[in-house]
N, C-alpha and C. Protein backbone atom coordinates (compact mmCIF):
# COMPACT_ATOMS: atom_id res chain seq x y z
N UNK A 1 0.84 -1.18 0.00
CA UNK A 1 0.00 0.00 0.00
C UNK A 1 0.88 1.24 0.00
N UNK A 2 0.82 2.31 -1.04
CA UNK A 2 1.52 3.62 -0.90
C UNK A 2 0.65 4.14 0.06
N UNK A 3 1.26 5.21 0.74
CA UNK A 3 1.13 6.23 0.90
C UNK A 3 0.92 7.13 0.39
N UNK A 4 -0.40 8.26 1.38
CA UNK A 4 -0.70 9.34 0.64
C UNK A 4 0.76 10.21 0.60
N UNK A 5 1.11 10.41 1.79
CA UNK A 5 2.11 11.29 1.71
C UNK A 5 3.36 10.87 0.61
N UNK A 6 3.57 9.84 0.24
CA UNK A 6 4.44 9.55 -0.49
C UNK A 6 4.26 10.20 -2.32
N UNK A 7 3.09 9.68 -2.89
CA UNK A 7 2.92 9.97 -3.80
C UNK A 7 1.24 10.63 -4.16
N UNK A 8 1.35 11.78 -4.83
CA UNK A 8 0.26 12.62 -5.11
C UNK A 8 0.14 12.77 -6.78
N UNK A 9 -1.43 13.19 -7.11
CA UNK A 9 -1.36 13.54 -8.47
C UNK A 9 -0.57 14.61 -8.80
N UNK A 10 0.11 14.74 -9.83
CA UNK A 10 1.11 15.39 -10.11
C UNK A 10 0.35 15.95 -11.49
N UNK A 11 0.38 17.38 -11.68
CA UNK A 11 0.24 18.11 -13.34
C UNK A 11 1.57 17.82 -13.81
N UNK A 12 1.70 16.70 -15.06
CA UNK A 12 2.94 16.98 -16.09
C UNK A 12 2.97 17.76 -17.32
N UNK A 13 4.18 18.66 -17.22
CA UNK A 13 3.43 19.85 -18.19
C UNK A 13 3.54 19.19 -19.52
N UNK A 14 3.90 18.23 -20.06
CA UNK A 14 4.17 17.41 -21.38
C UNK A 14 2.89 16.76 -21.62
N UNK A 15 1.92 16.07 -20.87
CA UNK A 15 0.96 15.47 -21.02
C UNK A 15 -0.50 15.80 -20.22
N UNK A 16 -0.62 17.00 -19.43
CA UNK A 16 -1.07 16.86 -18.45
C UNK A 16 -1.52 16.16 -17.55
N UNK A 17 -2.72 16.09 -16.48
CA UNK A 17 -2.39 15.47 -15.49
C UNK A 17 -1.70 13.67 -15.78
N UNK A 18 -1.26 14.07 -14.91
CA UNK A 18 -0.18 12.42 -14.42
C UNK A 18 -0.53 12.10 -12.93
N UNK A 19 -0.78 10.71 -13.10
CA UNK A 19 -1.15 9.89 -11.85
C UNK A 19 0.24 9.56 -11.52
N UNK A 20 0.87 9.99 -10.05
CA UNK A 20 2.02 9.72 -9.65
C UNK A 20 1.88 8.10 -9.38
N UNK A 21 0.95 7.44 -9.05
CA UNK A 21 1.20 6.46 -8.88
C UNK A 21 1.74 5.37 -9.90
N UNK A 22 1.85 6.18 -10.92
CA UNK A 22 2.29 5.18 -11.86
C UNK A 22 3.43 5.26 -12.33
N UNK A 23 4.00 6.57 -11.86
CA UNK A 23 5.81 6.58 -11.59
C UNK A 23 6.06 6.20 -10.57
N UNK A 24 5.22 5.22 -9.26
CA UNK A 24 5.56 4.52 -8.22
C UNK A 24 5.61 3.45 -8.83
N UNK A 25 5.18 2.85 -9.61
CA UNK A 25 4.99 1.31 -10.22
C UNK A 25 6.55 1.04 -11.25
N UNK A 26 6.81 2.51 -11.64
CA UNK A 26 7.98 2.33 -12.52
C UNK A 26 9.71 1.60 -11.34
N UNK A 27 9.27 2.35 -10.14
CA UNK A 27 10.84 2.42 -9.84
C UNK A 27 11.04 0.84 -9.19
N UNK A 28 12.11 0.71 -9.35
CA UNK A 28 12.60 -0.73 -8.47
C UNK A 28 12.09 -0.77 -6.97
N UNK A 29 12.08 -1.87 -6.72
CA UNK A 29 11.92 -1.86 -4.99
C UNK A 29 13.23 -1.33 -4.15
N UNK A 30 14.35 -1.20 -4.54
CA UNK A 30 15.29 -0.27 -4.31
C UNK A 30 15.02 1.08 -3.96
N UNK A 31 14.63 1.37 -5.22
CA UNK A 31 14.32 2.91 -5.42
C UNK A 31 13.05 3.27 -4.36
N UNK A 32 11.89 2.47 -4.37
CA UNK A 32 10.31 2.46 -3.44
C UNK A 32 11.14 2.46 -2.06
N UNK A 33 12.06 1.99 -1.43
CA UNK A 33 12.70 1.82 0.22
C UNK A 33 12.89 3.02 0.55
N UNK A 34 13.73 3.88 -0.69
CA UNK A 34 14.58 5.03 -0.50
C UNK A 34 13.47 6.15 -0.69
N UNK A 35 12.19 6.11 -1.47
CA UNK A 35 11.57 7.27 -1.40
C UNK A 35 10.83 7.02 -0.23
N UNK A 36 10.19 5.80 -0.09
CA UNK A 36 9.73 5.78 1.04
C UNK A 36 10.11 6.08 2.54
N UNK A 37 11.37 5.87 2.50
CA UNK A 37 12.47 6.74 3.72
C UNK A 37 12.02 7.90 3.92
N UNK A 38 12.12 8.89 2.34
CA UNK A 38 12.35 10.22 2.21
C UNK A 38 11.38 10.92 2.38
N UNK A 39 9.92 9.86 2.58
CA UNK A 39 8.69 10.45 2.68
C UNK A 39 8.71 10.61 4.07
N UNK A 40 9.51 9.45 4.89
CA UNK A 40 9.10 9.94 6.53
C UNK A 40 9.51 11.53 6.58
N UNK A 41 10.36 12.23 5.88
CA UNK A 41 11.04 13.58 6.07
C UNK A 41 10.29 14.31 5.43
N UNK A 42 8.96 13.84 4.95
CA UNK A 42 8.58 14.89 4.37
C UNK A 42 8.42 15.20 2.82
N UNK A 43 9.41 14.48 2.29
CA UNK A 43 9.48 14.29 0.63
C UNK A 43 8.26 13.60 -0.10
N UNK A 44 8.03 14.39 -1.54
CA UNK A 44 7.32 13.46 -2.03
C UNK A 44 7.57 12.99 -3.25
N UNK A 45 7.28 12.39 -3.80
CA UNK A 45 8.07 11.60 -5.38
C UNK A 45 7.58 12.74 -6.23
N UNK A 46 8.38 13.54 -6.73
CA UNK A 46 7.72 14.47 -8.01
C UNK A 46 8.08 14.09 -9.42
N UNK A 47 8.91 12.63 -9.77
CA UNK A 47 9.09 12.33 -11.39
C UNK A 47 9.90 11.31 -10.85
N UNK A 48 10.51 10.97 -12.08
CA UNK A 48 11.22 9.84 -13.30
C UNK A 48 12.13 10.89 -14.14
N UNK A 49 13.18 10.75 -13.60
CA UNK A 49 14.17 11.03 -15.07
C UNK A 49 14.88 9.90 -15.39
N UNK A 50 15.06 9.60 -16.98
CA UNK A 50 15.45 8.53 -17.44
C UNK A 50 17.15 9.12 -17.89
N UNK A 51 18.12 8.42 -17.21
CA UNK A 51 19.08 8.64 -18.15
C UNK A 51 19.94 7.44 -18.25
N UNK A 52 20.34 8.32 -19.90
CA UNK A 52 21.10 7.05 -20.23
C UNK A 52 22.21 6.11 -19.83
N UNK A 53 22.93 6.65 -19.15
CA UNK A 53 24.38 5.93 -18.78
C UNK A 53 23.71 5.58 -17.29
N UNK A 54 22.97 5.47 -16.40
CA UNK A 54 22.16 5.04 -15.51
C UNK A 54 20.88 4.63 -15.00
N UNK A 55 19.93 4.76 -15.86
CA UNK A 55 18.83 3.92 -15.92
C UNK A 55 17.80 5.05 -15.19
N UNK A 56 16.98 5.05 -14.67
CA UNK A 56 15.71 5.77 -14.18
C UNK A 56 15.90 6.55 -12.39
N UNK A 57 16.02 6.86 -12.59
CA UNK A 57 16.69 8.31 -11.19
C UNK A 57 15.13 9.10 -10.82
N UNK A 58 14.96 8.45 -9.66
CA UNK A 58 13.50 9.26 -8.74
C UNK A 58 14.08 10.50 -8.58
N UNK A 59 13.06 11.20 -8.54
CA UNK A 59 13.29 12.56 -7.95
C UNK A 59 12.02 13.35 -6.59
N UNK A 60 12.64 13.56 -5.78
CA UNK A 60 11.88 13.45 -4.53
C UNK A 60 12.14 14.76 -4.26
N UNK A 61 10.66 15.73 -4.13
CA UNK A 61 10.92 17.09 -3.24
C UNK A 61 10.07 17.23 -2.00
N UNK A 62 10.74 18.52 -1.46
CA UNK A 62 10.13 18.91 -0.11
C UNK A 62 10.24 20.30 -0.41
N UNK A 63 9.14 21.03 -0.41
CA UNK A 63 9.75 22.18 -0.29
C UNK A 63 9.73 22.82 -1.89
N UNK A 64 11.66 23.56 -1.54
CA UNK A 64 12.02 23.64 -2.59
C UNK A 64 13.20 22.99 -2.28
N UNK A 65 13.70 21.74 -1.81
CA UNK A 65 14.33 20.97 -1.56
C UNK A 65 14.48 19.71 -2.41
N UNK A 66 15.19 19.30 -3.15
CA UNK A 66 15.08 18.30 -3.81
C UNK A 66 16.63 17.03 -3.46
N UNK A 67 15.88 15.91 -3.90
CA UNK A 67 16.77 14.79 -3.31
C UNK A 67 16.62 13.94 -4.55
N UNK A 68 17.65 12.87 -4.67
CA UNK A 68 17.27 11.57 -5.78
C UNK A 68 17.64 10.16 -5.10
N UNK A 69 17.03 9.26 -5.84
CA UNK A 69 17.10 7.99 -5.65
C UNK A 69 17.37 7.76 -6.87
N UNK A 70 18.72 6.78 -7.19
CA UNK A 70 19.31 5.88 -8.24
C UNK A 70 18.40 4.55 -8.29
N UNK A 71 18.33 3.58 -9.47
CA UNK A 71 17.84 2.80 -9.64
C UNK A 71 18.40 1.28 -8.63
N UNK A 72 19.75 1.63 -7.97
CA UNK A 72 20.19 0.71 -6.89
C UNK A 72 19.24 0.99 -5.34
N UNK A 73 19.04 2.46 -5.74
CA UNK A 73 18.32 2.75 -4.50
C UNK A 73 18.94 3.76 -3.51
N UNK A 74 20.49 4.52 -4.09
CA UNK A 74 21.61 5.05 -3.34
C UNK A 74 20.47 6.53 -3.48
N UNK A 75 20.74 6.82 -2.22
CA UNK A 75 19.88 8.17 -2.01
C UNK A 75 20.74 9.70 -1.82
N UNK A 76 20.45 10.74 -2.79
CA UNK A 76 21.49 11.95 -2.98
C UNK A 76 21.04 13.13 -2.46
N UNK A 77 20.97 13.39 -1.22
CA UNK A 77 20.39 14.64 -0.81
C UNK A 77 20.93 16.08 -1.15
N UNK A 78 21.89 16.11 -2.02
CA UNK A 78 22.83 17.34 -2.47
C UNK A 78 22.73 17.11 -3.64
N UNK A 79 21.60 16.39 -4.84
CA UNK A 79 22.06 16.07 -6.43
C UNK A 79 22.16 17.20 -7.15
N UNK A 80 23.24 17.00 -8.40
CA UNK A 80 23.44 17.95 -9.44
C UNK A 80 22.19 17.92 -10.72
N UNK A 81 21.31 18.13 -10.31
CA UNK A 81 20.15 18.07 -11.21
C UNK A 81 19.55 19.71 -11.40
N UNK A 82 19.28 19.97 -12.61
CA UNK A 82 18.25 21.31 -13.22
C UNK A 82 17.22 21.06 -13.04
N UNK A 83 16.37 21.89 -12.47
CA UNK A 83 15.21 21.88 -12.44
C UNK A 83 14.29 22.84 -13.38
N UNK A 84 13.39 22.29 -13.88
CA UNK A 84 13.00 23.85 -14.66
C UNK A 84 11.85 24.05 -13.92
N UNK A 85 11.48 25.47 -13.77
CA UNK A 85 10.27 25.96 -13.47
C UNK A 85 9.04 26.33 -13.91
């Protein structure tokens, strides 16, 4: 069972609305431990970035705080990621 706090409907500006739960279904059970951690703090899953030389990278905010989870599940509370607004 997710959590509310974990994952919410999300507006994607490419398709509009997006059911977050179905970028919960994408990530490994790796990746689900580590957001789910990040939700006790407050975080909530806001995407999926796919890249190439590493496979699918959660992206978890609070705030205007942002964190990632790797597809091993290694969790980056300082990541070098752009955000656009």
């Amino acid at each position: 069972m997710i959590s509310e706090n974990v994952v919410k409907p999300v507006r994607e500006r490419r398709r509009g609305l997006f059911d977050a739960t179905q970028w919960w279904e994408r990530l490994s059970m790796d990746q689900k431990f580590g957001v789910y951690q990040l939700a006790k703090f407050g975080y909530e899953l806001a995407f999926i970035r796919n890249l190439a030389d590493a496979g699918p990278l959660a992206v978890v905010r609070r705030n205007q705080d942002y964190a990632t989870v790797s597809h091993s599940g290694e969790v980056n509370l300082r990541p070098n990621i752009v955000i656009r607004d």
